[in-house]
N, C-alpha and C. Protein backbone atom coordinates (compact mmCIF):
# COMPACT_ATOMS: atom_id res chain seq x y z
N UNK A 1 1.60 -23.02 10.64
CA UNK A 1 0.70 -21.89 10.58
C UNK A 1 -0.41 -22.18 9.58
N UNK A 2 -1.88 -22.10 9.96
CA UNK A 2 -2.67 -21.82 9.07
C UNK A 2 -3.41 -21.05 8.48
N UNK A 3 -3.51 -20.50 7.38
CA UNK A 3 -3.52 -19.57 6.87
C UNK A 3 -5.40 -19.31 6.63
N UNK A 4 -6.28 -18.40 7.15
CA UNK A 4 -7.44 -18.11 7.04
C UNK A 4 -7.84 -18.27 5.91
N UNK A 5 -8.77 -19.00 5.63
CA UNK A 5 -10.04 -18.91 4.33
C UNK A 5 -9.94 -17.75 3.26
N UNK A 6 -10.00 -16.55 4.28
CA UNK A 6 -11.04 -15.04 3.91
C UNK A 6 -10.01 -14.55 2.93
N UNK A 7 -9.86 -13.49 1.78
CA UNK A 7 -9.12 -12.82 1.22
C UNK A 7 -8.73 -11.47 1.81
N UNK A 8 -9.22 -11.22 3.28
CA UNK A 8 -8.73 -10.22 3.41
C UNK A 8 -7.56 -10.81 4.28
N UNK A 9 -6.78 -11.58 4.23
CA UNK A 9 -5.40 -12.27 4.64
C UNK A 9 -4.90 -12.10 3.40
N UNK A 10 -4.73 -12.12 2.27
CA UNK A 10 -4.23 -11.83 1.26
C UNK A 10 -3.44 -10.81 1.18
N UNK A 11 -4.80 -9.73 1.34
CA UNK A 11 -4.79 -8.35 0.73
C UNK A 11 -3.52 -7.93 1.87
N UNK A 12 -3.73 -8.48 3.70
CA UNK A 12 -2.86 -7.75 4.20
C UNK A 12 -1.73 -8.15 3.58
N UNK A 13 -1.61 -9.27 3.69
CA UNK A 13 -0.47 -10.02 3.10
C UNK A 13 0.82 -9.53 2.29
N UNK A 14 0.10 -9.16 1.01
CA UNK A 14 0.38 -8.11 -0.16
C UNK A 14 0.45 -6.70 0.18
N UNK A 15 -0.02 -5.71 1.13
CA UNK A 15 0.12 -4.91 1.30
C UNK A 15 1.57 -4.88 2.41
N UNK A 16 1.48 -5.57 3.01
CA UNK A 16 3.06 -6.25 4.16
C UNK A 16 3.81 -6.18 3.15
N UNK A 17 4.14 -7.29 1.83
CA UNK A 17 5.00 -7.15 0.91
C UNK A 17 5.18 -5.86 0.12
N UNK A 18 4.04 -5.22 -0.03
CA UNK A 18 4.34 -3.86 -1.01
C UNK A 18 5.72 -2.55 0.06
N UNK A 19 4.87 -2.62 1.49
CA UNK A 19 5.69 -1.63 2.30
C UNK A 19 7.05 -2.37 2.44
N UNK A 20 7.14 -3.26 2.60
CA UNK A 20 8.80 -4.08 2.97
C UNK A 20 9.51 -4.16 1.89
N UNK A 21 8.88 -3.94 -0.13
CA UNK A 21 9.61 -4.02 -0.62
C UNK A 21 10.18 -2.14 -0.90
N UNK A 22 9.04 -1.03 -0.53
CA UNK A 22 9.06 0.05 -0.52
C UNK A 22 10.01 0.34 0.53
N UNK A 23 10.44 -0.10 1.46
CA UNK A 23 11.32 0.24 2.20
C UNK A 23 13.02 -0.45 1.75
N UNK A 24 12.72 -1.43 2.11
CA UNK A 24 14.07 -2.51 1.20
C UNK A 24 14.90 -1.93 -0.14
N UNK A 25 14.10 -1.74 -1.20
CA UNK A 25 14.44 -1.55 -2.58
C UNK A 25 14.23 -0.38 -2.96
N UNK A 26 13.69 0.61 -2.48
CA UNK A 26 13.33 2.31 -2.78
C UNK A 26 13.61 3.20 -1.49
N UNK A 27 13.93 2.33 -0.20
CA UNK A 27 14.07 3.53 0.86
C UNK A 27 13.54 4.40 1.31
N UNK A 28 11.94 3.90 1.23
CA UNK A 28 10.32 4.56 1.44
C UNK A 28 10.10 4.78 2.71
N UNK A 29 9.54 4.85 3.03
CA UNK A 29 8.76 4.99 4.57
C UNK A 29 8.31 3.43 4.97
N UNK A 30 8.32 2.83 6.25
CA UNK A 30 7.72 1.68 6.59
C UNK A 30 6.64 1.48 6.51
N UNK A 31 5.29 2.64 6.75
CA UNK A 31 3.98 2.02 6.21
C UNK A 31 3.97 2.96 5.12
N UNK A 32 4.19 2.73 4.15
CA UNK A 32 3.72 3.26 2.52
C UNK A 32 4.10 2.31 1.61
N UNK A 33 3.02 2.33 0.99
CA UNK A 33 2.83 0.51 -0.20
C UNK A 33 3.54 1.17 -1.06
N UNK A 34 4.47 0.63 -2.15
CA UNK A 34 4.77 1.01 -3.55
C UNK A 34 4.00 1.50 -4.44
N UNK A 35 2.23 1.19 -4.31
CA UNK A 35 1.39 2.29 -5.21
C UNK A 35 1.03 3.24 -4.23
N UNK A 36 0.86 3.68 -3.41
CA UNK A 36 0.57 4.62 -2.27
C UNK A 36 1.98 5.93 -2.83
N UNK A 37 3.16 5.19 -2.60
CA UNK A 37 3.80 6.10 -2.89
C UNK A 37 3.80 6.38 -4.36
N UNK A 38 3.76 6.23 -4.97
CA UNK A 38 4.07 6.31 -6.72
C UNK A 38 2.38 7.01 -6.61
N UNK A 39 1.72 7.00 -6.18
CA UNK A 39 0.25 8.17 -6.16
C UNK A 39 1.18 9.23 -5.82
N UNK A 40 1.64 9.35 -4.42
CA UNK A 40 1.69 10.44 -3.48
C UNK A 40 2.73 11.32 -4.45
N UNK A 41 4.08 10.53 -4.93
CA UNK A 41 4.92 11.23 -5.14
C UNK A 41 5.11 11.57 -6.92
N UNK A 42 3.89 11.12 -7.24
CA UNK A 42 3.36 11.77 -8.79
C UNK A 42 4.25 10.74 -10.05
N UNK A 43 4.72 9.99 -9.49
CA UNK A 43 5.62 8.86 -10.72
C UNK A 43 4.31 8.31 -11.53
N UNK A 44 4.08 8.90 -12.53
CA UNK A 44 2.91 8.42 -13.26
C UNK A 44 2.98 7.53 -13.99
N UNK A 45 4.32 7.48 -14.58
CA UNK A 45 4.76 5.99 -14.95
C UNK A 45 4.42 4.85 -14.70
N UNK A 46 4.87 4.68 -13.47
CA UNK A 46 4.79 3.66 -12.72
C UNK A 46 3.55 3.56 -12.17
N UNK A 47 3.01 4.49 -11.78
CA UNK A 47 1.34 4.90 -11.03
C UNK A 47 0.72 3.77 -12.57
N UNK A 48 0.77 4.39 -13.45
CA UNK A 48 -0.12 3.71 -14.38
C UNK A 48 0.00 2.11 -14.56
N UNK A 49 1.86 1.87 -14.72
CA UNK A 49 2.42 0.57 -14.81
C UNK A 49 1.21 -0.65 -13.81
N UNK A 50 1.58 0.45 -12.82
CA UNK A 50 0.95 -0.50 -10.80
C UNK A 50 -0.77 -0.98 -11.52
N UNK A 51 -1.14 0.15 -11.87
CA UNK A 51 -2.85 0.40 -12.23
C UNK A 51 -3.06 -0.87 -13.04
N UNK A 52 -2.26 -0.87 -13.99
CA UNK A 52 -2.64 -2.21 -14.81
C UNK A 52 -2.18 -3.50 -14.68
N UNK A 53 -1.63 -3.81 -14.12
CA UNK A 53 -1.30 -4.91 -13.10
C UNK A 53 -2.35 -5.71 -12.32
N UNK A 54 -2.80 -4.27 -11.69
CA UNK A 54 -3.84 -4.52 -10.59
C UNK A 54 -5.24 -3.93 -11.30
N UNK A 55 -5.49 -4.94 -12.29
CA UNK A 55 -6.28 -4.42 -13.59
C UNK A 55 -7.89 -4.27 -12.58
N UNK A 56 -7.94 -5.57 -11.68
CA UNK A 56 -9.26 -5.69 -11.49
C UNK A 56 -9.77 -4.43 -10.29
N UNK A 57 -8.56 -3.37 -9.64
CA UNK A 57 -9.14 -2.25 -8.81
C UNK A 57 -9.18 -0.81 -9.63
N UNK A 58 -9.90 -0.72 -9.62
CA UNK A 58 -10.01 0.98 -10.66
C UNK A 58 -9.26 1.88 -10.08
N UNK A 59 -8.37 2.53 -10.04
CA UNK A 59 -7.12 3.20 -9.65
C UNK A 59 -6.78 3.03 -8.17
N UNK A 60 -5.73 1.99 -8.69
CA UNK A 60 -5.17 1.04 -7.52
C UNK A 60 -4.47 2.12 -6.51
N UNK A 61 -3.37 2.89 -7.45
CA UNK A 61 -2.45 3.47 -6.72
C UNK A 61 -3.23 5.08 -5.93
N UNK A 62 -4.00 5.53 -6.37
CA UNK A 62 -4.90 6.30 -5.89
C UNK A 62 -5.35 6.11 -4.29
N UNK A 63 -6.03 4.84 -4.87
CA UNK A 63 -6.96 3.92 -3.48
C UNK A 63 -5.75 3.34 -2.27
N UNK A 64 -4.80 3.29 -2.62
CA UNK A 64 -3.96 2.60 -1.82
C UNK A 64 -2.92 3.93 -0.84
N UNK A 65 -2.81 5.16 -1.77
CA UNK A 65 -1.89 6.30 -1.17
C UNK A 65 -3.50 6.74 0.22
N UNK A 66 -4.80 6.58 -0.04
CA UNK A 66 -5.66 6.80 0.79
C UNK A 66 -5.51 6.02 1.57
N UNK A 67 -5.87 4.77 1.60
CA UNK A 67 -5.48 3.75 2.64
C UNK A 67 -4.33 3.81 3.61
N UNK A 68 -3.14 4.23 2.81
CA UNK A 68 -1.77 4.30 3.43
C UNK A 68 -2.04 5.88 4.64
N UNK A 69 -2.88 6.95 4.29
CA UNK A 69 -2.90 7.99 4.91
C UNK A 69 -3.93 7.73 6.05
N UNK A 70 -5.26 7.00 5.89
CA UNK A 70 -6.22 6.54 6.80
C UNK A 70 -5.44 5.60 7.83
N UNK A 71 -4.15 4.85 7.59
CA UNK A 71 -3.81 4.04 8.46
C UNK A 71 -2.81 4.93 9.47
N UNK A 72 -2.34 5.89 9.10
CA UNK A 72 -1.48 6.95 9.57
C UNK A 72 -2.40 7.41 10.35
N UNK A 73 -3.67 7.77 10.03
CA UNK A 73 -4.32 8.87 10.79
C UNK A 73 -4.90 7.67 11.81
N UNK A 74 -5.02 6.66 11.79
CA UNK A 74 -5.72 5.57 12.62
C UNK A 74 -4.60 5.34 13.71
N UNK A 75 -3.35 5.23 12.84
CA UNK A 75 -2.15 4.65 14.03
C UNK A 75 -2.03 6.14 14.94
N UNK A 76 -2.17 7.46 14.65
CA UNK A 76 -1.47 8.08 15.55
C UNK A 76 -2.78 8.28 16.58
N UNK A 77 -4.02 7.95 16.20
CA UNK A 77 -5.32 8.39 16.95
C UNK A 77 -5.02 7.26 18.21
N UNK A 78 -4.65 6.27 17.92
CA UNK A 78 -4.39 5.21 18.84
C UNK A 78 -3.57 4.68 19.53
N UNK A 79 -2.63 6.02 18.80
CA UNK A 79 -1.09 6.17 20.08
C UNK A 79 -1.03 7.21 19.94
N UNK A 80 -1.49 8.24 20.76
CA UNK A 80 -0.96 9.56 20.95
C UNK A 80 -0.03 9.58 21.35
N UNK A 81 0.78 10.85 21.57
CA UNK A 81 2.02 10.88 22.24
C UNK A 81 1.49 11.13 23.84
């Protein structure tokens, strides 16, 4: 397999790992990242912990519980029942 140039293979990349470890190790939902949820479900702890980690996005876990809800609202627009 070869792996694309671009960084947005990364980002999915890492976001694949955030939901699989959110499901695996916390018993999350399948698409919700570990900062998505720690936004949604107010763990500020950890919300902050995630934030500085991911020093170089200005409120990671914020930006990511949006993302996680835009992809919800994208997946069901594109499979209705």
């Amino acid at each position: 397999m070869t792996v694309p140039p671009d960084s947005n293979y990364l980002v999915r990349l890492g976001d694949a790992l955030s939901q699989l470890a959110n499901v695996l190790l916390l018993g999350g939902q399948a698409n919700e990242s570990i900062s998505g949820r720690a936004y949604r479900s107010g763990w500020v702890m950890t919300a902050a912990l995630i934030d500085r980690l991911i020093w170089w996005e200005r409120e990671h876990c914020r930006r990511s519980h949006e993302a996680d809800v835009l992809r919800a609202h994208d997946w069901a627009r594109r499979y209705p029942r």
